[in-house]
Protein backbone atom coordinates (compact mmCIF):
# COMPACT_ATOMS: atom_id res chain seq x y z
CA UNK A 1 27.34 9.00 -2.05
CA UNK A 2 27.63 5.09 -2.06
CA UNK A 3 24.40 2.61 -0.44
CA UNK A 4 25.33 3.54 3.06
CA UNK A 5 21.78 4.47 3.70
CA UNK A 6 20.50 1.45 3.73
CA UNK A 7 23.02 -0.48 4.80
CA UNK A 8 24.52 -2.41 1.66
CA UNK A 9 28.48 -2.11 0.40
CA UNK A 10 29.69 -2.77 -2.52
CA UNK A 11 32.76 -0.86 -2.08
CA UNK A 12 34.44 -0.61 1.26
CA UNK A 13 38.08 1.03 2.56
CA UNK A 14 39.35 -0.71 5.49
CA UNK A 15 42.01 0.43 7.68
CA UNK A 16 43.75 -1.81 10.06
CA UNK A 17 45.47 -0.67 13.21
CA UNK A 18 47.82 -3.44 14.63
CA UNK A 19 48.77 -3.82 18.08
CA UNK A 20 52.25 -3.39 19.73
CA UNK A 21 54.22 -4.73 17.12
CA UNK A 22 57.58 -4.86 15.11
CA UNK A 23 56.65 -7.21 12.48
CA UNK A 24 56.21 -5.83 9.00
CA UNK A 25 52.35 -5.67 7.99
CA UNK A 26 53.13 -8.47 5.08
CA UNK A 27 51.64 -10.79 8.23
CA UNK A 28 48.77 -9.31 8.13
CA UNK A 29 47.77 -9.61 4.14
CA UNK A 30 48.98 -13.33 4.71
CA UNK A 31 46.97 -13.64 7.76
CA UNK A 32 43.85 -12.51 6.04
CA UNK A 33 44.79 -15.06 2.63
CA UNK A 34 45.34 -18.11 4.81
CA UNK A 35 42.43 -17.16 7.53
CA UNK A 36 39.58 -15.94 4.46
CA UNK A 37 40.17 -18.95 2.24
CA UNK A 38 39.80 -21.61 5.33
CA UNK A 39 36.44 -19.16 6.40
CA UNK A 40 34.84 -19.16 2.95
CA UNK A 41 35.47 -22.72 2.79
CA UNK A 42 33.48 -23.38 6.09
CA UNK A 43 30.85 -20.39 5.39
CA UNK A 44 30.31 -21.13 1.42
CA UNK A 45 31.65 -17.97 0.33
CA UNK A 46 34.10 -16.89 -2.09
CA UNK A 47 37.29 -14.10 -1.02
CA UNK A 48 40.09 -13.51 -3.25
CA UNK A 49 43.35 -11.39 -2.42
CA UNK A 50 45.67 -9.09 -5.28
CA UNK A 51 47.99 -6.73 -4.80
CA UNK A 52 47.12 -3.24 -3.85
CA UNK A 53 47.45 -0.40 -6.18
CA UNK A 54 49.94 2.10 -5.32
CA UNK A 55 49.30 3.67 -1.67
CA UNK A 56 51.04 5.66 0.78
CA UNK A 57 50.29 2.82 2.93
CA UNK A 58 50.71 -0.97 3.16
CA UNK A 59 47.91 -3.07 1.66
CA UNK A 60 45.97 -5.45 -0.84
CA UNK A 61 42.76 -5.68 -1.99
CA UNK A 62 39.60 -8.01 -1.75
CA UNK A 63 37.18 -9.41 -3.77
CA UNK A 64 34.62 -10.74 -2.08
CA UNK A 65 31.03 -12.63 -3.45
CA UNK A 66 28.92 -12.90 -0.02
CA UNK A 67 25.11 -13.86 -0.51
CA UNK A 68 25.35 -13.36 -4.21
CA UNK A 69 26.50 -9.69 -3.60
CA UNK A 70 30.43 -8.51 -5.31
CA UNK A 71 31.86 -6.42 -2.77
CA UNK A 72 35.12 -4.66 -3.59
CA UNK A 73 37.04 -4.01 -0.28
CA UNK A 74 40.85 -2.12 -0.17
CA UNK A 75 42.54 -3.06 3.02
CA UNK A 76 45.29 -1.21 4.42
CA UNK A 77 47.35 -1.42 7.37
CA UNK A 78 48.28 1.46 9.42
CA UNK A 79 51.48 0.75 10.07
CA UNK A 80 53.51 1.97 13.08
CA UNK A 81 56.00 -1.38 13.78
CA UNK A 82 59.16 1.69 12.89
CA UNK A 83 57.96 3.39 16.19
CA UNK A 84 57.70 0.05 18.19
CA UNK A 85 60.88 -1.23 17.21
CA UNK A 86 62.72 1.81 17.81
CA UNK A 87 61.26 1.53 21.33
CA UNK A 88 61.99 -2.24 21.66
CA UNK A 89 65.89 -1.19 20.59
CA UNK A 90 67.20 -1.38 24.73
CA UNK A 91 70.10 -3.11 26.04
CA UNK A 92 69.37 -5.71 28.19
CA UNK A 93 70.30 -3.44 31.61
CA UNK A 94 67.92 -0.83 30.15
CA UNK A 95 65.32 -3.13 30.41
CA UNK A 96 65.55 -4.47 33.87
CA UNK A 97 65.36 -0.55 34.52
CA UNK A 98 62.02 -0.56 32.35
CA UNK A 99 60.95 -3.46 34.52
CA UNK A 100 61.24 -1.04 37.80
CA UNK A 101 59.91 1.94 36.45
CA UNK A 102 56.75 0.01 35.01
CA UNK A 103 56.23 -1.86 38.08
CA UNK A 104 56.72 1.26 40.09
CA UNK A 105 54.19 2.98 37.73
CA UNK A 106 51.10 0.96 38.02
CA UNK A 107 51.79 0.00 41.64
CA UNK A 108 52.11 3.49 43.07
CA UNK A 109 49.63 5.01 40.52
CA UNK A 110 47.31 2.18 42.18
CA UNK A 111 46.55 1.75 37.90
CA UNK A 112 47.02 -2.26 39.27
CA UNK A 113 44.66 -3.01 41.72
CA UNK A 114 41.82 -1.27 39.86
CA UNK A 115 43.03 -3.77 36.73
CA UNK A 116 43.00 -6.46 38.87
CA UNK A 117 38.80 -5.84 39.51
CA UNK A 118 38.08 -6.12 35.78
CA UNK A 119 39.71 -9.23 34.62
CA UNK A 120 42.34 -11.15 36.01
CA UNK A 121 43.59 -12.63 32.52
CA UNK A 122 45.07 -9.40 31.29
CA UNK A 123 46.65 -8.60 34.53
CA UNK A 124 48.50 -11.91 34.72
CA UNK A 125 49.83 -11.58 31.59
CA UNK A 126 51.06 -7.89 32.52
CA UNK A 127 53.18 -9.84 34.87
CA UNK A 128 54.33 -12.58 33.13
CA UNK A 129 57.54 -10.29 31.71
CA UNK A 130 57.57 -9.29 35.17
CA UNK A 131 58.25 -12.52 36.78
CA UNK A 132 59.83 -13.96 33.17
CA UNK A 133 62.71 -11.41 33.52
CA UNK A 134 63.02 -11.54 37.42
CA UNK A 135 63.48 -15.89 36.90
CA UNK A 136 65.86 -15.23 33.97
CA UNK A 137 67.87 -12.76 36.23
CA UNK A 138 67.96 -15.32 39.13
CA UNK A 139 69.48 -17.67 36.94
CA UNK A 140 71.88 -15.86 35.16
CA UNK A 141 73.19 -15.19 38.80
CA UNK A 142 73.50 -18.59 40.11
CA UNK A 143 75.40 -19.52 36.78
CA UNK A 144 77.74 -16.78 37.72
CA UNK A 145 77.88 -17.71 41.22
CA UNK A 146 78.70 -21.49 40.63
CA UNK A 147 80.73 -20.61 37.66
CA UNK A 148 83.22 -18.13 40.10
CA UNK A 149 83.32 -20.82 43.09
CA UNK A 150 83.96 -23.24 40.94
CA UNK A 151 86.77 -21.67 38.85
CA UNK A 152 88.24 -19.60 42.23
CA UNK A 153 88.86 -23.31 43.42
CA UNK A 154 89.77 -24.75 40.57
CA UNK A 155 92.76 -21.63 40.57
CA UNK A 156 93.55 -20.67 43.99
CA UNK A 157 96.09 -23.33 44.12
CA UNK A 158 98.04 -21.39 41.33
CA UNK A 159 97.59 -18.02 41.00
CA UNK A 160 96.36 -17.08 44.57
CA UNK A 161 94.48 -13.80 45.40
CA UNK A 162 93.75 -13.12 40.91
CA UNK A 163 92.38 -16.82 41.14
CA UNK A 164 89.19 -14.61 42.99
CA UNK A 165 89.39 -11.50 40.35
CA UNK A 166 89.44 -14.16 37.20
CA UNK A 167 86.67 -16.27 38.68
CA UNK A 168 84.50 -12.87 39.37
CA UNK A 169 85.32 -12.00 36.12
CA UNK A 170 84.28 -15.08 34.40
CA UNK A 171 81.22 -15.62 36.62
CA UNK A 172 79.91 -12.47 35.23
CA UNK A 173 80.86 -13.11 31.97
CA UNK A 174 78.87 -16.42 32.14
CA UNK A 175 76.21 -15.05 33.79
CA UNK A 176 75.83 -11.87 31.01
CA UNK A 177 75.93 -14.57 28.39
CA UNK A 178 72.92 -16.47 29.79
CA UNK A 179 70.83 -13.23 29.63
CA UNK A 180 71.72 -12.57 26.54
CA UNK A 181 70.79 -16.00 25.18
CA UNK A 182 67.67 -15.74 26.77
CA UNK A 183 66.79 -11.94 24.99
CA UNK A 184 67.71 -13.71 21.63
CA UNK A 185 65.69 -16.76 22.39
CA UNK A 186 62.69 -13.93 23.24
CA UNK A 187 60.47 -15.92 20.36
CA UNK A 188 60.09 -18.36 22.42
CA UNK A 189 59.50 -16.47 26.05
CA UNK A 190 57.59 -13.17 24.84
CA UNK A 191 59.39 -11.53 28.16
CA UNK A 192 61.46 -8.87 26.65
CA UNK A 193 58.10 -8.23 23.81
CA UNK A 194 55.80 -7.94 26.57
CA UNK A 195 58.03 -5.81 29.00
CA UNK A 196 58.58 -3.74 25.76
CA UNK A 197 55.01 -3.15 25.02
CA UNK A 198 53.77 -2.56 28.94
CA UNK A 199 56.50 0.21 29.22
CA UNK A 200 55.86 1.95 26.12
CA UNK A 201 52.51 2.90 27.72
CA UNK A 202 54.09 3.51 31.59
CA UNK A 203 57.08 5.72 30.29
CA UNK A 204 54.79 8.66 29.89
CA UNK A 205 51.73 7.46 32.59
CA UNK A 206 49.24 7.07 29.95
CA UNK A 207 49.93 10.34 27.46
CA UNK A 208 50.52 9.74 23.66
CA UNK A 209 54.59 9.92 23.14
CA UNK A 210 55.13 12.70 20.75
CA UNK A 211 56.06 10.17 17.89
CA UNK A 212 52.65 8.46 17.79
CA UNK A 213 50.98 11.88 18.28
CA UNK A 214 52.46 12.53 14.97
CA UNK A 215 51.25 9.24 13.51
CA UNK A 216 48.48 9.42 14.39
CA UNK A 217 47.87 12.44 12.65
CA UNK A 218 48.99 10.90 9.22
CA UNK A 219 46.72 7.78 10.23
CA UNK A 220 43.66 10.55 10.43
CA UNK A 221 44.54 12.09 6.87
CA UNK A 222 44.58 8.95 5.83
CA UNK A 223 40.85 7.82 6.70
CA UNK A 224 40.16 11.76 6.13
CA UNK A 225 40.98 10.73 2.34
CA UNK A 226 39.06 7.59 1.99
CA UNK A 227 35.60 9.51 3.08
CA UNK A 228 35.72 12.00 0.35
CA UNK A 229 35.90 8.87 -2.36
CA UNK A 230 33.14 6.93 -3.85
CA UNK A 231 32.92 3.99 -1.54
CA UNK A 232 29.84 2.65 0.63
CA UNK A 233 32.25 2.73 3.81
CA UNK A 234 35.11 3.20 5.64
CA UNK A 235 36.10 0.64 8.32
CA UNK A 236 38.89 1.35 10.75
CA UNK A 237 39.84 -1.74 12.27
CA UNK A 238 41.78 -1.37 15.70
CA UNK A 239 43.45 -4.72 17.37
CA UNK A 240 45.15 -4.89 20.57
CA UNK A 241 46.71 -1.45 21.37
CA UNK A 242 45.60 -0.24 17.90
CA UNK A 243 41.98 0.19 19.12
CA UNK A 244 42.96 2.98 21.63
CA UNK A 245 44.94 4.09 19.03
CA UNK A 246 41.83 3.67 16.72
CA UNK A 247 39.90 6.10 19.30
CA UNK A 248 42.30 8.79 19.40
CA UNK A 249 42.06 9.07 15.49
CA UNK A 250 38.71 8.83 15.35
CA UNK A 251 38.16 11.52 17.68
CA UNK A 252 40.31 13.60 16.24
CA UNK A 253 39.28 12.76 12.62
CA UNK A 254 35.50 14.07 13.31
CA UNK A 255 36.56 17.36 15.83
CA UNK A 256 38.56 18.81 12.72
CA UNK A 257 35.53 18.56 10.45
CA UNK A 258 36.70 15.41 8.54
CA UNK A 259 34.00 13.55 7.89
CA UNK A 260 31.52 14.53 5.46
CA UNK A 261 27.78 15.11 6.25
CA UNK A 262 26.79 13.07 3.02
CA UNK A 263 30.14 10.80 2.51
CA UNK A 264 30.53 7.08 3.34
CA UNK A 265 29.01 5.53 6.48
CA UNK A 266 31.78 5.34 9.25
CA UNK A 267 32.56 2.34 11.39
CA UNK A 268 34.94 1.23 13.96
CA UNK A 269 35.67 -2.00 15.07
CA UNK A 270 37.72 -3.11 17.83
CA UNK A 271 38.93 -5.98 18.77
CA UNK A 272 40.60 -8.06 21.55
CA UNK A 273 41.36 -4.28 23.36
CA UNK A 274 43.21 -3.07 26.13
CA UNK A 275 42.57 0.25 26.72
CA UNK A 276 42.24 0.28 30.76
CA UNK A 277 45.99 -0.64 30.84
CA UNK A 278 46.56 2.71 29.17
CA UNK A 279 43.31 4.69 30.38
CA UNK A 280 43.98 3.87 33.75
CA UNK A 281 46.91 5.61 33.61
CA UNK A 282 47.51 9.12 35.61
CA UNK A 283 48.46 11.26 32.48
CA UNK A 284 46.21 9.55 30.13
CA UNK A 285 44.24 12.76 29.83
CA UNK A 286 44.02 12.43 26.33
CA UNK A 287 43.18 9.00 25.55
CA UNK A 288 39.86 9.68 28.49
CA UNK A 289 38.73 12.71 26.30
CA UNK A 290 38.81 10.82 23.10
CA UNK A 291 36.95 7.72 24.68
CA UNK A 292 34.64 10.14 26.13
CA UNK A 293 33.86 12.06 22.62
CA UNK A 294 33.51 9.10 20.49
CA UNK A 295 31.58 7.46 22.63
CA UNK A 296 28.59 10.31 21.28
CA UNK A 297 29.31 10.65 17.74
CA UNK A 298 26.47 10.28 15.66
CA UNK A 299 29.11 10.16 12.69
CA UNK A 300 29.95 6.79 13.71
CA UNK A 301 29.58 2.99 14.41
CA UNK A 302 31.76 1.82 17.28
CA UNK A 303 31.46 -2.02 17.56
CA UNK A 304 33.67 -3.65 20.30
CA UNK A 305 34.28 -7.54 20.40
CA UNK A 306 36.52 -9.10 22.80
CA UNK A 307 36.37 -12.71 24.53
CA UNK A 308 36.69 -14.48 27.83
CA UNK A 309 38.47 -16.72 26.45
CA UNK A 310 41.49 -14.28 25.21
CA UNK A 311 43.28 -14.20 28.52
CA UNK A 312 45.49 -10.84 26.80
CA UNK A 313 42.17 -8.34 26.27
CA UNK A 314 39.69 -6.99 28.73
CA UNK A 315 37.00 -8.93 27.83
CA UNK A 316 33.63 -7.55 27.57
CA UNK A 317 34.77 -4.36 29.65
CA UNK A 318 33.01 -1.46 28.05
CA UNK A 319 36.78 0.58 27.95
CA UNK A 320 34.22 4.12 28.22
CA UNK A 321 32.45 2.87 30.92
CA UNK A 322 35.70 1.37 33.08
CA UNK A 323 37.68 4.64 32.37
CA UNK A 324 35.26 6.43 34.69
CA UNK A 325 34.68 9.02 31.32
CA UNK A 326 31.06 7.97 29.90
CA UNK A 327 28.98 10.89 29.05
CA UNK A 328 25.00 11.49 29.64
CA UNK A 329 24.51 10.67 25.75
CA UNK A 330 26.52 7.88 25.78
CA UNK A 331 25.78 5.74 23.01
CA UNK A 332 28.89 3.72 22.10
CA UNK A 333 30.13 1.08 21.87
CA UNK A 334 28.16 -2.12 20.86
CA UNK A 335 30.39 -4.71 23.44
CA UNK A 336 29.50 -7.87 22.50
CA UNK A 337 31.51 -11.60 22.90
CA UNK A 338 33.40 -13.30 20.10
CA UNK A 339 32.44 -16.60 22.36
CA UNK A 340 35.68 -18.69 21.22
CA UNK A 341 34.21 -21.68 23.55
CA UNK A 342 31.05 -21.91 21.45
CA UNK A 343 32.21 -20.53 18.01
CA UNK A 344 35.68 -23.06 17.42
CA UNK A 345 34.28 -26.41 17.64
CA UNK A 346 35.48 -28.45 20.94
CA UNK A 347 38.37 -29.64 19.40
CA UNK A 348 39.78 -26.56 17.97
CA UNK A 349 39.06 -24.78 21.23
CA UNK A 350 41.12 -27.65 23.07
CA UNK A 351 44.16 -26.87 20.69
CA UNK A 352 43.84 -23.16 21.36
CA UNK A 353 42.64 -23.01 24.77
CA UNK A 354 46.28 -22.67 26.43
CA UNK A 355 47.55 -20.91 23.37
CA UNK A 356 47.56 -17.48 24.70
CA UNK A 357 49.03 -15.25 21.79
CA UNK A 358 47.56 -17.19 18.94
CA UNK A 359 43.64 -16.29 20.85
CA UNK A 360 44.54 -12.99 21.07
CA UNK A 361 44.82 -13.24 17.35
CA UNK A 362 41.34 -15.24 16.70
CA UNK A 363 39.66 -12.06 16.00
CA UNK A 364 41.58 -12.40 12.41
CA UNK A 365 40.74 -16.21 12.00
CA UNK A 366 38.22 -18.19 10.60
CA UNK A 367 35.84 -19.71 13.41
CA UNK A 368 34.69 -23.71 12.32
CA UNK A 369 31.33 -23.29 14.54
CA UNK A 370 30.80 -19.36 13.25
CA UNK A 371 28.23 -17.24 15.64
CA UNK A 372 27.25 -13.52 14.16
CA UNK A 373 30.85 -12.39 14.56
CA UNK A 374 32.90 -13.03 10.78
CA UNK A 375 35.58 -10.88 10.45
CA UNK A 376 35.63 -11.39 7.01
CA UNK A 377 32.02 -10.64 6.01
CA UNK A 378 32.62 -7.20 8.51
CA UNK A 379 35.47 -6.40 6.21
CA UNK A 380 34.14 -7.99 2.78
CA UNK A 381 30.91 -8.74 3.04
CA UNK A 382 27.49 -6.58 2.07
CA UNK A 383 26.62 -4.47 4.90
CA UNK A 384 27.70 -1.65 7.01
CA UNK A 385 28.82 -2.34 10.64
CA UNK A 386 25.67 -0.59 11.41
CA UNK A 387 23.16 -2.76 9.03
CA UNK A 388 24.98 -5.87 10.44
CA UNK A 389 24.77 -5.39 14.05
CA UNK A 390 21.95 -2.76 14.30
CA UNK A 391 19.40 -5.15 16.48
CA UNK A 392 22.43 -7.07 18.45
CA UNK A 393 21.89 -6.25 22.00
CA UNK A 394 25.28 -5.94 24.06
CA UNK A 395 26.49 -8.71 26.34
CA UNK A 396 24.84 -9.08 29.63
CA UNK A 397 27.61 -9.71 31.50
CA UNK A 398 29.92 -7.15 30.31
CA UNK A 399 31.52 -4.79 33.30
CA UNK A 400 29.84 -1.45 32.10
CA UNK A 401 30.58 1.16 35.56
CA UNK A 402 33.37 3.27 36.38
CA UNK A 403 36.30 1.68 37.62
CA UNK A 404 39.38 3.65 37.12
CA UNK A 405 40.77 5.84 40.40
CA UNK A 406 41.63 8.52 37.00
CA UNK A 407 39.17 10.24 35.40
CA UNK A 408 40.39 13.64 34.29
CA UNK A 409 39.92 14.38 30.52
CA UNK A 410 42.28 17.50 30.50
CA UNK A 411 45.83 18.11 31.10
């Protein structure tokens, strides 16, 4: 079935795994119009978007004319914002509560101080909520406390003794109302998001909530579906927390027998990931197995690509190799740098450089100085993951040993 042999596509399924997040996938397909149109236009290749044909999941499809080859690509995202919003859905106590517990997770786990030897970036911004909230709570409380003195004086005069109840009152009325200015101004400070996303993970010390257990399930039919059609290959594309997630269904995709001996060539790409923040987890028995089983699969490609310069992924950590779990036969993945310092001309990089969230997106962008990482001729273009990155040797200085005090793979 399909060219897969020999590395050439002309018709590819894609499946894209987002992070930690409650925004509808319609980002994504606009992401991917505004970002493929700016990278043909540097590249001198042609991409056009249309709608997708009725699918139990979220998509569109691509046309794409790449070194005079017509490659048909159906992209679809994986969607699982209903889960993350439900779980973003706190009150504003309940969070300060997820703060603690979190903290209290990766501190007494000692899941921080191993995270702290890989990369410093990721680990800074696992604190930023951290000290975010903490500031916000400081000065909710000195509104409230100058807000009481001020009206217990301005009263005592007249009403006495209530002049302290009503100023108490108000003080904490005043102080409430700051904190909840500052959870609906979130857009702008990413605290409650981040503290969100960091707990999800801590709540159960690393193991798969039973919601996104069932997910991912659907996520594997899915991709179980696309294999059996006539297509040259099946990409699963895993950003963020959706490469970990990408690993799980992977793993569990080729244990039950789901991908065919002779079908399409199977790839996995992830990008910008952060699995030790999970895999360093006590109770993330599961996620180590599946990291450890993929990591041998002759049924597929695992490419990772990360970069120093995203501050938010562990860049150029092999996540197999740091989670203590890589086998004897270990053959995967390909870790290699998106190098955003050499790739976006000096210019673009100075725009970027401080712009945390909008790097960690990059892998989805058009690049102005493009190295041998396009993530539109990976999704569009002619040639397998494998064809395309075949001879690329990994990056030297990627962290590649065991580094995680957890390395159990069963329950």
């Amino acid at each position: 079935m399909g060219n897969h042999t020999i590395g050439q596509v002309t018709r590819r399924r894609v499946f894209y795994i987002p992070g930690y997040d409650p925004i509808h996938p319609r980002r994504y397909r606009e992401l991917y119009r505004k970002e493929g149109a700016a990278q043909s236009a540097i590249s001198g290749y042609d991409i056009a978007l249309k709608p997708n044909a009725k699918s139990d999941n979220y998509g569109w499809q691509v046309k794409g004319l790449i070194d005079g080859i017509e490659v048909d690509a159906k992209v679809e995202v994986l969607v699982w914002s209903d889960i993350v919003r439900e779980s973003m859905n706190t009150s504003i106590p309940a969070t300060y509560l997820q703060l603690l517990r979190t903290a209290w997770v990766y501190i007494a786990s000692g899941a921080l101080w191993r995270l702290m030897k890989l990369r410093k970036g990721p680990v800074i911004a696992a604190l930023y909520p951290v000290g975010m909230l903490l500031v916000q709570l400081v000065l909710a409380a000195v509104l409230g406390c100058l807000m009481a003195f001020g009206m217990s004086a301005l009263l005592d005069p007249f009403i006495g003794v209530l002049a302290y109840i009503l100023a108490l009152l108000i003080g904490g009325a005043c102080s409430y109302g700051l904190l909840r200015w500052f959870k609906k101004k979130d857009g702008r400070f990413f605290a409650y998001y981040l503290m969100h996303d960091y707990s999800y993970s801590a709540s159960s010390k690393g193991a798969i909530p039973p919601k996104l257990e069932t997910r991912i399930a659907t996520f594997s039919d899915s991709i179980a579906a696309a294999l059996a059609e006539d297509v040259d290959e099946v990409l699963i594309v895993g950003h963020s927390s959706g490469a970990h997630l990408g690993v799980s269904i992977l793993a569990d995709l080729i244990r039950t027998g789901g991908v065919p001996g002779n079908g399409p060539a199977l790839s996995f790409l992830s990008l910008g990931q952060v699995v030790p923040m999970v895999s360093f987890l006590p109770d993330a028995h599961r996620l180590r197995a599946d990291l450890q089983y993929l990591s041998a699969r002759n049924e597929v490609t695992w490419v990772d690509v990360t970069a120093p310069g995203d501050g938010c992924a562990f860049a150029l950590c092999d996540p197999v190799s740091v989670s203590g779990v890589a086998p004897p036969d270990k053959k995967w993945p390909l870790v290699f740098s998106a190098a955003f310092s050499q790739t976006l001309s000096p210019q673009r990089w100075k725009d970027l450089r401080w712009r945390f969230f909008r790097l960690h997106f990059q892998y989805l962008c058009a690049f102005d100085q493009p190295g041998d990482y396009d993530y539109f001729q990976i999704t569009a273009g002619p040639m397998t993951l494998a064809a395309r990155y075949g001879a690329r040797a990994p990056s030297k200085s990627r962290i590649d040993h065991a580094v995680s005090k957890y390395t159990s793979v069963a329950a």
